[in-house]
Protein backbone atom coordinates (compact mmCIF):
# COMPACT_ATOMS: atom_id res chain seq x y z
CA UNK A 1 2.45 -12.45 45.71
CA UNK A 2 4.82 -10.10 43.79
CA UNK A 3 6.24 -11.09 40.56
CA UNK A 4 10.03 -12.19 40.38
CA UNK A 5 12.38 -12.36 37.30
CA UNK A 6 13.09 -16.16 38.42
CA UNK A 7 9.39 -16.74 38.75
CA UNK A 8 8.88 -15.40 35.13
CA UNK A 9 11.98 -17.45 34.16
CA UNK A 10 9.60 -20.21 34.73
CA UNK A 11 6.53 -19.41 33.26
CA UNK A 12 5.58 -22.20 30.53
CA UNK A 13 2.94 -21.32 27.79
CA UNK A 14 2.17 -24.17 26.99
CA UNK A 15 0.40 -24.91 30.65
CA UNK A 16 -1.43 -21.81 29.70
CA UNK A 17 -2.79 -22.33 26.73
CA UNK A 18 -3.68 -26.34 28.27
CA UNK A 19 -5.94 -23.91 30.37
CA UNK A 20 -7.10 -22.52 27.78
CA UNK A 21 -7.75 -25.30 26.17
CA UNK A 22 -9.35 -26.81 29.01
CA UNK A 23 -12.11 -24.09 29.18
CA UNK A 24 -12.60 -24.13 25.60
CA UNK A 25 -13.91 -28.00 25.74
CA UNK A 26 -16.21 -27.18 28.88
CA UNK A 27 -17.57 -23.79 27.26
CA UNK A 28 -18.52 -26.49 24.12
CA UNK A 29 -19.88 -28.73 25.83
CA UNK A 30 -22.13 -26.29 27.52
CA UNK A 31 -23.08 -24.77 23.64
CA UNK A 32 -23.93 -28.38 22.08
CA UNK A 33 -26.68 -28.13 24.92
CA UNK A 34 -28.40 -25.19 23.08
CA UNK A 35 -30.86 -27.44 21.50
CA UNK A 36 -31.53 -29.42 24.87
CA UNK A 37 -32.53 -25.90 26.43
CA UNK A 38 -34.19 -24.74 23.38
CA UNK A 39 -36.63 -27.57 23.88
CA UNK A 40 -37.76 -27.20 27.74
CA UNK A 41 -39.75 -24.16 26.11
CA UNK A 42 -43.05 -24.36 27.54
CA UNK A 43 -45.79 -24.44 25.60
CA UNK A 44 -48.28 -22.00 25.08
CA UNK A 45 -50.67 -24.36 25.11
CA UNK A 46 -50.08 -24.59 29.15
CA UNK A 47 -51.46 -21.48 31.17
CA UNK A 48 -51.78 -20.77 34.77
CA UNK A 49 -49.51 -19.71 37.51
CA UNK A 50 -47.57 -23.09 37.70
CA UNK A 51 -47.02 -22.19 33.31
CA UNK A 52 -45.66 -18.68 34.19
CA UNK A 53 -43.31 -20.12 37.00
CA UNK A 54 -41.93 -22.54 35.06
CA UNK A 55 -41.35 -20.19 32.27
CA UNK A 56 -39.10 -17.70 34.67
CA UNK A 57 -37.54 -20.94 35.78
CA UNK A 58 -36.62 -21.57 32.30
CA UNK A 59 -35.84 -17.85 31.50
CA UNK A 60 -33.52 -17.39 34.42
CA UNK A 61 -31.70 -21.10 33.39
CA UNK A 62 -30.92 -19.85 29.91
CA UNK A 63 -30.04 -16.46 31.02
CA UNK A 64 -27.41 -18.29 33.65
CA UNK A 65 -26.47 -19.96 30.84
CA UNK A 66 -25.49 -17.59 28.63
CA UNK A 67 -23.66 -15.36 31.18
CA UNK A 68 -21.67 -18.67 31.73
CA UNK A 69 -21.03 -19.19 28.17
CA UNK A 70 -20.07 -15.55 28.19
CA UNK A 71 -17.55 -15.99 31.50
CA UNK A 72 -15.89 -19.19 30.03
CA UNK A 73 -15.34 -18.24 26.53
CA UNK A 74 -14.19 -14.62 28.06
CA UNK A 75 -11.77 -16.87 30.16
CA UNK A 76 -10.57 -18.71 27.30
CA UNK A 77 -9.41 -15.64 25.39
CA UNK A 78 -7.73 -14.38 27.82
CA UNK A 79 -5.81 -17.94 28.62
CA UNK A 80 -4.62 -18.09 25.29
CA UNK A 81 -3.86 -14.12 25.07
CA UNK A 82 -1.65 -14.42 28.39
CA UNK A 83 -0.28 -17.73 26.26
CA UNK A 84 0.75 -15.81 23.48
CA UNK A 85 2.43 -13.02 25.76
CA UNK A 86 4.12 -16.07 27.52
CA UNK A 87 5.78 -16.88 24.77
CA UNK A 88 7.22 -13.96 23.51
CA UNK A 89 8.17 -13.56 27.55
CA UNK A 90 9.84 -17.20 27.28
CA UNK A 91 12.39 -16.21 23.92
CA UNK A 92 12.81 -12.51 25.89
CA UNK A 93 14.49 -14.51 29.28
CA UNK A 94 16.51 -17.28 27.46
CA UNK A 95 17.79 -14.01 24.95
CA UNK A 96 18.16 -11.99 28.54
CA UNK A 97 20.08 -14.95 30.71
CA UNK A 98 22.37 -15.84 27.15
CA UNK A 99 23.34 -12.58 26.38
CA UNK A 100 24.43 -12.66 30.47
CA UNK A 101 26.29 -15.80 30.40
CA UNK A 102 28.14 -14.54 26.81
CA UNK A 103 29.17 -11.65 29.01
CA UNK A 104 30.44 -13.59 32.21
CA UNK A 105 27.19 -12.24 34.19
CA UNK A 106 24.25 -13.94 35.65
CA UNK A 107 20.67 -12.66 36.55
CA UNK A 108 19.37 -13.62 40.14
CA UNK A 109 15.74 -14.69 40.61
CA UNK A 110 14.95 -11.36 41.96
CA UNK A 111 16.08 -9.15 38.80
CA UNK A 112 19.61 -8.54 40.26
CA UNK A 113 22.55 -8.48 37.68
CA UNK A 114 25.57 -10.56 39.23
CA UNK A 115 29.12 -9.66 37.57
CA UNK A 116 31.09 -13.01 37.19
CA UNK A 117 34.18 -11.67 35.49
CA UNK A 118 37.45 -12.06 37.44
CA UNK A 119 39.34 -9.05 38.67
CA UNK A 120 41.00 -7.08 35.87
CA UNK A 121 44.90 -7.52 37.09
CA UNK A 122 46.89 -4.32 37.51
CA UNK A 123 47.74 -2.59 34.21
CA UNK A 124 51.64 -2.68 33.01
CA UNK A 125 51.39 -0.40 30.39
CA UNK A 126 49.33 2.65 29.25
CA UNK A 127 48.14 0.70 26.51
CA UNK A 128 46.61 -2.11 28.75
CA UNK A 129 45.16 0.65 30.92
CA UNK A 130 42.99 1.96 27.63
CA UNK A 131 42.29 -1.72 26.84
CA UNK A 132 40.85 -2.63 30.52
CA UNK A 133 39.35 0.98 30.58
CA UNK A 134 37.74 -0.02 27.19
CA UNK A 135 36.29 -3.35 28.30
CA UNK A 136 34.80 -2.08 31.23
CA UNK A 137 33.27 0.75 29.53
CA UNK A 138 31.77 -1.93 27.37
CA UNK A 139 30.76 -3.98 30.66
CA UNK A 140 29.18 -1.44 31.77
CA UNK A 141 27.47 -1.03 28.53
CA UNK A 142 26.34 -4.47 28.45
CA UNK A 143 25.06 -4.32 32.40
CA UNK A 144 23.02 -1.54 31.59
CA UNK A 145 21.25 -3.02 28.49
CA UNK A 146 20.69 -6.23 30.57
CA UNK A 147 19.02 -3.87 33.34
CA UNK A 148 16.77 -2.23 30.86
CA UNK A 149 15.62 -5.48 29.05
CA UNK A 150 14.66 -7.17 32.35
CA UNK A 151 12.60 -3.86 33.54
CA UNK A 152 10.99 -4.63 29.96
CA UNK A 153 10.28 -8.18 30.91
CA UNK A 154 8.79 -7.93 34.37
CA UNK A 155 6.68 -5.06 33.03
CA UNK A 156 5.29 -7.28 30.31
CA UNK A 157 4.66 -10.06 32.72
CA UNK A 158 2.79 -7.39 35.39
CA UNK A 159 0.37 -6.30 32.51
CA UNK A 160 -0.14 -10.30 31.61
CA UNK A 161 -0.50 -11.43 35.29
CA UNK A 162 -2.76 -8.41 35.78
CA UNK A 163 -5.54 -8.83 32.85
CA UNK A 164 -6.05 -12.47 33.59
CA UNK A 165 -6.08 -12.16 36.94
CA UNK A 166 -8.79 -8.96 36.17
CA UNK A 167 -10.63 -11.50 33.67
CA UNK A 168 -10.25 -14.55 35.99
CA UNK A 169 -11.96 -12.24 39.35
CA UNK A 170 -14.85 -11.22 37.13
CA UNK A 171 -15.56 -14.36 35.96
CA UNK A 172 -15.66 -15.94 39.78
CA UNK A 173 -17.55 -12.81 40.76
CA UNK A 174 -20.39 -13.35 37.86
CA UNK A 175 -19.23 -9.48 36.96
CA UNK A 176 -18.89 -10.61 33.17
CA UNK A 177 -22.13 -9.83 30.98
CA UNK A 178 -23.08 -11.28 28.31
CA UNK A 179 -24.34 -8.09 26.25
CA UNK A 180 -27.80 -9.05 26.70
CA UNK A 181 -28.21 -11.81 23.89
CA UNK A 182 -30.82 -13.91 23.50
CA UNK A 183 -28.59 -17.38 22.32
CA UNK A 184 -25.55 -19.26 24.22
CA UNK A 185 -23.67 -18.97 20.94
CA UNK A 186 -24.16 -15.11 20.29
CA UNK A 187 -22.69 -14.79 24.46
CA UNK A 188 -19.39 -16.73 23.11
CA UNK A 189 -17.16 -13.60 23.17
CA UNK A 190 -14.23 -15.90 21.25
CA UNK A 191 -16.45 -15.81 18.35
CA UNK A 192 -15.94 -11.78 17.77
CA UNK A 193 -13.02 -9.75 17.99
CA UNK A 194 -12.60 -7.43 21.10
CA UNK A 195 -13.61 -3.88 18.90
CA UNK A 196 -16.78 -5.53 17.88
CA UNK A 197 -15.56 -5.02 14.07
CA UNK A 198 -15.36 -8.79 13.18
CA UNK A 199 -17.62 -11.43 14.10
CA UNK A 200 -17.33 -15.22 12.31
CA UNK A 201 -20.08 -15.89 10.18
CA UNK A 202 -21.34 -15.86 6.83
CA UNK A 203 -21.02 -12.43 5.22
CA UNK A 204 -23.28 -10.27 6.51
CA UNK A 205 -23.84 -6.52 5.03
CA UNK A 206 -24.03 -4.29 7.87
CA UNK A 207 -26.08 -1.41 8.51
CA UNK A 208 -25.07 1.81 6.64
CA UNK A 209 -26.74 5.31 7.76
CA UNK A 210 -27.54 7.64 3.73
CA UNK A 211 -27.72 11.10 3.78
CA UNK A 212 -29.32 13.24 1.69
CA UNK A 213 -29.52 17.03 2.17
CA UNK A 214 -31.83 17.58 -0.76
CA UNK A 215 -35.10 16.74 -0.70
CA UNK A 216 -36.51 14.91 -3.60
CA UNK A 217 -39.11 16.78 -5.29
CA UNK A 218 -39.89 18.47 -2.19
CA UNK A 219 -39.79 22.49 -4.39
CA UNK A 220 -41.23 23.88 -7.97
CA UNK A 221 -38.86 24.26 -10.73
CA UNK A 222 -38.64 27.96 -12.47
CA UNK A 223 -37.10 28.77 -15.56
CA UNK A 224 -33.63 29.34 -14.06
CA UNK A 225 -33.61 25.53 -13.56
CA UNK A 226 -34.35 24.53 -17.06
CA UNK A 227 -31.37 26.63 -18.38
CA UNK A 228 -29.25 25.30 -15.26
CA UNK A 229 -30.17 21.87 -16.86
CA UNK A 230 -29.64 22.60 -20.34
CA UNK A 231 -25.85 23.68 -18.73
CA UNK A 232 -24.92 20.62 -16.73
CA UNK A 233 -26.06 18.41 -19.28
CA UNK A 234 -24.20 20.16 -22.28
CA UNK A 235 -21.20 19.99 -20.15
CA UNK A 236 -21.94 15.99 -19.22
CA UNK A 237 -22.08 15.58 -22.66
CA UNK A 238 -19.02 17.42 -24.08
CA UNK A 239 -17.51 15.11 -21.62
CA UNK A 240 -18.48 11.90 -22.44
CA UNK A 241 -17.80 12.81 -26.30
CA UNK A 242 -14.33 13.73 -25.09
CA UNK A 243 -14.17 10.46 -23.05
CA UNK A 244 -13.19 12.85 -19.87
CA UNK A 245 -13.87 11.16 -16.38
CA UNK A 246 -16.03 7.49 -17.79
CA UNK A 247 -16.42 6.53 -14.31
CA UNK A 248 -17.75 9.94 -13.60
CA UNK A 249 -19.64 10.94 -16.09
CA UNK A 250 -21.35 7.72 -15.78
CA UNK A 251 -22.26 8.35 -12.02
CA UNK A 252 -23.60 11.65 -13.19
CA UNK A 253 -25.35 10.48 -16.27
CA UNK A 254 -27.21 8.13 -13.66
CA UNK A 255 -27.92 10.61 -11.35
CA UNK A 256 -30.12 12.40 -13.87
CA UNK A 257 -31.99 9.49 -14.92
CA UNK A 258 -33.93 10.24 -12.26
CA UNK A 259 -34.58 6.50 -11.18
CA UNK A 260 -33.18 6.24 -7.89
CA UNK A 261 -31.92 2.31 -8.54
CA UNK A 262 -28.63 1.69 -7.28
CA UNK A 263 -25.71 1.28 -9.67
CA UNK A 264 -21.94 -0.85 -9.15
CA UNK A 265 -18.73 0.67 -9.68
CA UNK A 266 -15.83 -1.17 -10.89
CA UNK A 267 -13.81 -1.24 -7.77
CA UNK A 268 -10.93 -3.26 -9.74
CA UNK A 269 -10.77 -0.88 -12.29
CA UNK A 270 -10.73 1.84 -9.47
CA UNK A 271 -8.28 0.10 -7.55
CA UNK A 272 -5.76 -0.18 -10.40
CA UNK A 273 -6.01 3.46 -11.06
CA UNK A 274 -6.34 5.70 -8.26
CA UNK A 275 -3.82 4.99 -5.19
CA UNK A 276 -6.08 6.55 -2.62
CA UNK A 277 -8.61 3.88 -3.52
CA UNK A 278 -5.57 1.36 -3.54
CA UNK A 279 -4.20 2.44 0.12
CA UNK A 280 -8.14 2.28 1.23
CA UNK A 281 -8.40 -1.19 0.08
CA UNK A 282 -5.38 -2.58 1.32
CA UNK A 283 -5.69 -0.80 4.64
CA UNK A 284 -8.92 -3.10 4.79
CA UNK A 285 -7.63 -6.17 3.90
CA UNK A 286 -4.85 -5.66 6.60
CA UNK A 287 -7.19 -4.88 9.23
CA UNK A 288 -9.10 -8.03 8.14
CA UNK A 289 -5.60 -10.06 8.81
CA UNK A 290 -5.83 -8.46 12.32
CA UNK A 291 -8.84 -9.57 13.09
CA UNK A 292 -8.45 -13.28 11.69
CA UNK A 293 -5.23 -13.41 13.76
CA UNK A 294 -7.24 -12.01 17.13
CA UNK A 295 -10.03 -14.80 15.96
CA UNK A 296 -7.43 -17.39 15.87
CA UNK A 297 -5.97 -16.78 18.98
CA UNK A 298 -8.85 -17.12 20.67
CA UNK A 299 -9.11 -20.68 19.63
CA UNK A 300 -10.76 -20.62 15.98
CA UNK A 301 -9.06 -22.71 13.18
CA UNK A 302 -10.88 -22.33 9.59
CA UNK A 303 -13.83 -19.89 9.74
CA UNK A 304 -16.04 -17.50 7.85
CA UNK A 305 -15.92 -13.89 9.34
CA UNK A 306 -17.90 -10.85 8.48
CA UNK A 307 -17.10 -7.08 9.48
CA UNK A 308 -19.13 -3.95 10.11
CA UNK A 309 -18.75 -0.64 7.88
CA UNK A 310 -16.31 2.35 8.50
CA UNK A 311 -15.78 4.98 6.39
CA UNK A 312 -12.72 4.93 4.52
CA UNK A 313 -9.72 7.60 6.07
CA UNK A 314 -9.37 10.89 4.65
CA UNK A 315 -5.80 10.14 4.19
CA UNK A 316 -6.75 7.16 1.01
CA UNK A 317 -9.32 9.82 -0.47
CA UNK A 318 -9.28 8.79 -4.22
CA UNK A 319 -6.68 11.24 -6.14
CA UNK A 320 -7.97 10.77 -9.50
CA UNK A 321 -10.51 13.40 -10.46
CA UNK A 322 -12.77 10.42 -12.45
CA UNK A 323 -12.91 8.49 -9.01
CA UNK A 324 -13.41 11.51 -7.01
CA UNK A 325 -16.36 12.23 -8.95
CA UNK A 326 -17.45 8.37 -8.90
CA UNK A 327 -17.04 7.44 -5.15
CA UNK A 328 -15.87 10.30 -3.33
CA UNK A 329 -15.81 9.52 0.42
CA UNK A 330 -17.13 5.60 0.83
CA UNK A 331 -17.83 3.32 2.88
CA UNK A 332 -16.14 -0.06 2.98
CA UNK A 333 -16.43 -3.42 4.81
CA UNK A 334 -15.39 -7.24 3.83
CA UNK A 335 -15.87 -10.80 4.63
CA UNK A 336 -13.76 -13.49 4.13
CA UNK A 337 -12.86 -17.22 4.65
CA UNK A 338 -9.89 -17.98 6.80
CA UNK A 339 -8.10 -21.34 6.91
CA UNK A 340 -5.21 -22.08 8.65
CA UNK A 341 -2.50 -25.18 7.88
CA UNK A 342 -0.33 -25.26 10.81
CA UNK A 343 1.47 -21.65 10.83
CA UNK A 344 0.72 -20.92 7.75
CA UNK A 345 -2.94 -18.48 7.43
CA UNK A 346 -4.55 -18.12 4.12
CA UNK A 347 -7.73 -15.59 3.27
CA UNK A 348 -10.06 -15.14 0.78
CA UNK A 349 -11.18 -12.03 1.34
CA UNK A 350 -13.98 -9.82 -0.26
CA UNK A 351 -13.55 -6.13 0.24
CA UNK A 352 -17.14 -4.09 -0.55
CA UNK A 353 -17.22 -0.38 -1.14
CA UNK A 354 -20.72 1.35 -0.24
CA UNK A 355 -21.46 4.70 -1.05
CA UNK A 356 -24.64 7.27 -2.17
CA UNK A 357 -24.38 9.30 -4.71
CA UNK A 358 -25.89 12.66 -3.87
CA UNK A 359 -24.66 16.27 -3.26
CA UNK A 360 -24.26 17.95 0.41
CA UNK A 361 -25.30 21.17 1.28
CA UNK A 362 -22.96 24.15 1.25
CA UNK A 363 -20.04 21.99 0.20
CA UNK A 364 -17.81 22.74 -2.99
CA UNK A 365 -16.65 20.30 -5.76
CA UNK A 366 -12.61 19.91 -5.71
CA UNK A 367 -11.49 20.58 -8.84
CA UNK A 368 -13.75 23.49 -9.65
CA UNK A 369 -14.95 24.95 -6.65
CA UNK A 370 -18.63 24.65 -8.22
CA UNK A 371 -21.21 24.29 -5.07
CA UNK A 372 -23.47 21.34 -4.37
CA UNK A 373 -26.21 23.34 -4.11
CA UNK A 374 -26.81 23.77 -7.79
CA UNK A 375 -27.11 20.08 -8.31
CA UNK A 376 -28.67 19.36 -5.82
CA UNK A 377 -31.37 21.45 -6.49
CA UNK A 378 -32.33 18.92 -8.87
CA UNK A 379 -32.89 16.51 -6.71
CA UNK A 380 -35.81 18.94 -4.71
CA UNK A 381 -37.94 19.90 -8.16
CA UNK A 382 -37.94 15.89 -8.63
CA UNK A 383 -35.35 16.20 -11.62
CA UNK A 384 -32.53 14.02 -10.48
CA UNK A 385 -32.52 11.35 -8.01
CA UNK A 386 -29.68 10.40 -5.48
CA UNK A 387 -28.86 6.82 -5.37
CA UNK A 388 -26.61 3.69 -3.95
CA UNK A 389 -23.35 2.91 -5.10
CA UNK A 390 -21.25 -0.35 -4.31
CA UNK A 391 -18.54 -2.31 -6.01
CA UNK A 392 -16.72 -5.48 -4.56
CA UNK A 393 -13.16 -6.58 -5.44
CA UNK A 394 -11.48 -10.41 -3.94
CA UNK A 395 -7.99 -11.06 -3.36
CA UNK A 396 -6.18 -13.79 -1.46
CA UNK A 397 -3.65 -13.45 1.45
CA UNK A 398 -1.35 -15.60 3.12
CA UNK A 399 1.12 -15.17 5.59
CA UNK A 400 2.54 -16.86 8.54
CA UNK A 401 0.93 -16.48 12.55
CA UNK A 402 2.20 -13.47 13.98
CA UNK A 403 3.59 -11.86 11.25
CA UNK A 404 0.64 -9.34 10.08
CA UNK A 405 1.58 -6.16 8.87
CA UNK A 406 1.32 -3.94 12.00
CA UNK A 407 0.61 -0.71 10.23
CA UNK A 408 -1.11 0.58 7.91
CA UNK A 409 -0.71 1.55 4.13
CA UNK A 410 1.41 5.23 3.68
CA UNK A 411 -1.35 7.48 2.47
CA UNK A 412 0.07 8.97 -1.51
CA UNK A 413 2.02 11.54 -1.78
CA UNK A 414 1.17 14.48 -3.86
CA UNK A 415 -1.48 15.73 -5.52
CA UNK A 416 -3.67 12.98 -8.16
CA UNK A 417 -2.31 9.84 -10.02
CA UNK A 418 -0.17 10.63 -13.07
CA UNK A 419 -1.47 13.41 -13.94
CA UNK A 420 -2.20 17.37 -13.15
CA UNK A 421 -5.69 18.13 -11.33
CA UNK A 422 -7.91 21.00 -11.70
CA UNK A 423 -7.40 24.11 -13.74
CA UNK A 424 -3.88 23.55 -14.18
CA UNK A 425 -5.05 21.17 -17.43
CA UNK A 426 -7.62 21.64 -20.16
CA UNK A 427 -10.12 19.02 -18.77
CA UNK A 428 -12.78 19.94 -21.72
CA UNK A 429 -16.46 20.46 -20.41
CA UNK A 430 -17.17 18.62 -17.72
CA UNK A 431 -20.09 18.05 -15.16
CA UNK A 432 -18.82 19.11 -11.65
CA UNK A 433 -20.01 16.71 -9.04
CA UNK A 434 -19.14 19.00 -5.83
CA UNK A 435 -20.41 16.27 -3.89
CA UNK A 436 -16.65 15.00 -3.40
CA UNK A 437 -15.64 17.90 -0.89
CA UNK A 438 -14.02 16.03 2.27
């Protein structure tokens, strides 16, 4: 049945998201009986073929299961999805059909723009001819803007009727899947956003791949490495005397104790100072507002929620040459607890930056152009050893539903933070961690 401006006129959200809410109680009901299923479990006391029939009966019940936990909850997001695109529909017809009736015209149930003005009487003078010219110029105007606003509308409502309808056939057709998991709760697809980042839950550190190029005392030293020594540490010193790059230096003094245990940053301090790091956090904690909204939707009210690792956008690079040489290119994740208090959504949110410090092969340090293959050479005669980095800042959020930030922070402009980078300033001696090259 095709779609119809008057049939769209009609649409009511709130019958939608009754749907929704519908198949939320019913997908429940069906997880409170985890524990019930849990406990047919044969035991392995019993053996024989009448044990190993029973156990595919009971195998093939929970794996019904879960694929209907999956369909229902999968159901249920979109319900309250197409409720939420309802709505804005709902304020986009009465604007549409007022913004008609201001203007003496009127919108048929099939899309059609009706002109209810009386005819203009003939002009008497030039002057009313360029008035009555004028306000049918604007007419016209208006018409036209009406016309493109309801092509907007009814191609809102095809894309709205289409995805449920898509979700709603799978689901009848048992073409949903529920990703293979082993629990009716982990198949509830309401209980993780739709890119897989966020998931509720307790915080939960994710799985981050290390890298290391270099060997650790994998080669022989020779007597070219004890004067290379002798050289970074003179300049690692001179630094630290000068009180050049503390966050740096401190990284680097690490590095050479040669222990391999991982070490915190402060990601406050770095977050006050550098606005790469800044942008990068904030970029986070907006994409974390995302997700809590998408959670919310779906039917969750106050939650934990955890999210996976991504490395942080060239674009919020730190631009102070003391973070560079800290953190470089990181990692970064959060967790946070959501509560919500009617429209109003409020998050405490932890944002976690990850990182290893090490040096890459064949890469160049930014400032000085130094390679990475000169300290990383300590690392293969057993000298220096890479290790983890992390640092965690918190900050709280509120802001009403639907009114996230929709894009992300402007990466800085210009070069570093406050001051010049590089050989344009007398930096002193410093230790040249070329491990920061993007």
């Amino acid at each position: 049945m095709a779609l119809t401006y008057g049939g769209v006129r009609n649409w009511d959200a709130d019958a939608v998201d009754e749907a929704g809410n519908t198949v939320r109680k019913r997908k429940d009901r069906l997880l409170g009986l985890e524990d019930d299923l849990a406990a047919t479990a044969v035991s392995w006391r019993w053996s024989g073929d009448a044990a190993t029939a029973a156990r595919q009966k009971i195998r093939k019940l929970n794996d019904r299961a879960e694929h209907v936990v999956a369909e229902a909850s999968s159901v249920q997001r979109a319900l309250y999805d197409a409720s939420d695109g309802v709505r804005v529909l709902q304020h986009a017809v009465h604007d549409a059909d007022a913004k008609a009736a201001a203007n003496q015209f009127a919108i048929t149930s099939d899309g059609a723009i009706r002109d209810g003005a009386p005819p203009m009487p003939q002009p008497q003078s030039r002057f009313e001819a360029e008035e009555m010219a004028d306000i049918q110029q604007h007419r016209a105007r208006v018409s036209a803007e009406l016309d493109h606003e309801i092509q907007r509308i009814m191609t809102q409502a095809g894309e709205i009727d289409r995805t449920l309808a898509d979700v709603m056939t799978k689901a009848a057709a048992g073409a949903i899947s529920d990703g293979g998991v082993t629990s009716l709760a982990a198949a509830d697809v309401t209980q993780v956003t739709e890119d897989g980042h966020y998931k509720i839950g307790d915080p939960e550190k994710p799985h981050i791949d290390r890298d290391d190029d270099f060997v650790y005392d994998s080669k022989d030293s020779n007597w070219r490495d004890h004067l290379n020594k002798t050289e970074w540490l003179a300049k690692l010193r001179g630094a630290q005397i000068a009180g050049h790059l503390p966050d740096g230096t401190a990284m680097y003094e690490h590095y050479w104790k040669n222990t391999g245990e991982s070490k915190e940053f402060d990601y406050e301090k770095a977050y006050s100072e550098d606005s790469g790091v800044r942008a990068g956090v904030d970029q986070e904690i907006v994409r974390a507002q995302a997700a809590a909204e998408e959670l919310i939707r779906a039917g969750n009210a106050s939650f934990s929620m955890t999210g996976q690792a991504s490395a942080v956008p060239d674009e919020y690079y730190p631009r102070t040459e003391n973070w560079q040489k800290a953190i470089g290119g990181y990692q970064v994740w959060s967790h946070g607890d959501v509560r919500v208090d009617g429209d109003t959504v409020t998050m405490e949110i932890t944002v976690r930056g990850e990182d290893r410090y090490n040096f890459n092969g064949g890469q160049n340090d930014i400032e000085t152009g130094a390679p990475d293959d000169e300290n990383g050479r300590f690392t293969e005669i057993g000298w220096a050893r890479p290790f983890d980095t992390n640092g965690s800042l918190t900050r709280t959020v509120t802001w009403q539903l639907g009114d996230v930030p929709d894009a992300t922070p402007p990466p800085p402009e210009g070069g570093s933070d406050d001051e010049p980078r590089g050989r344009e300033r007398d930096r002193g001696p410093t230790p040249d961690n070329p491990r920061e090259r993007r």
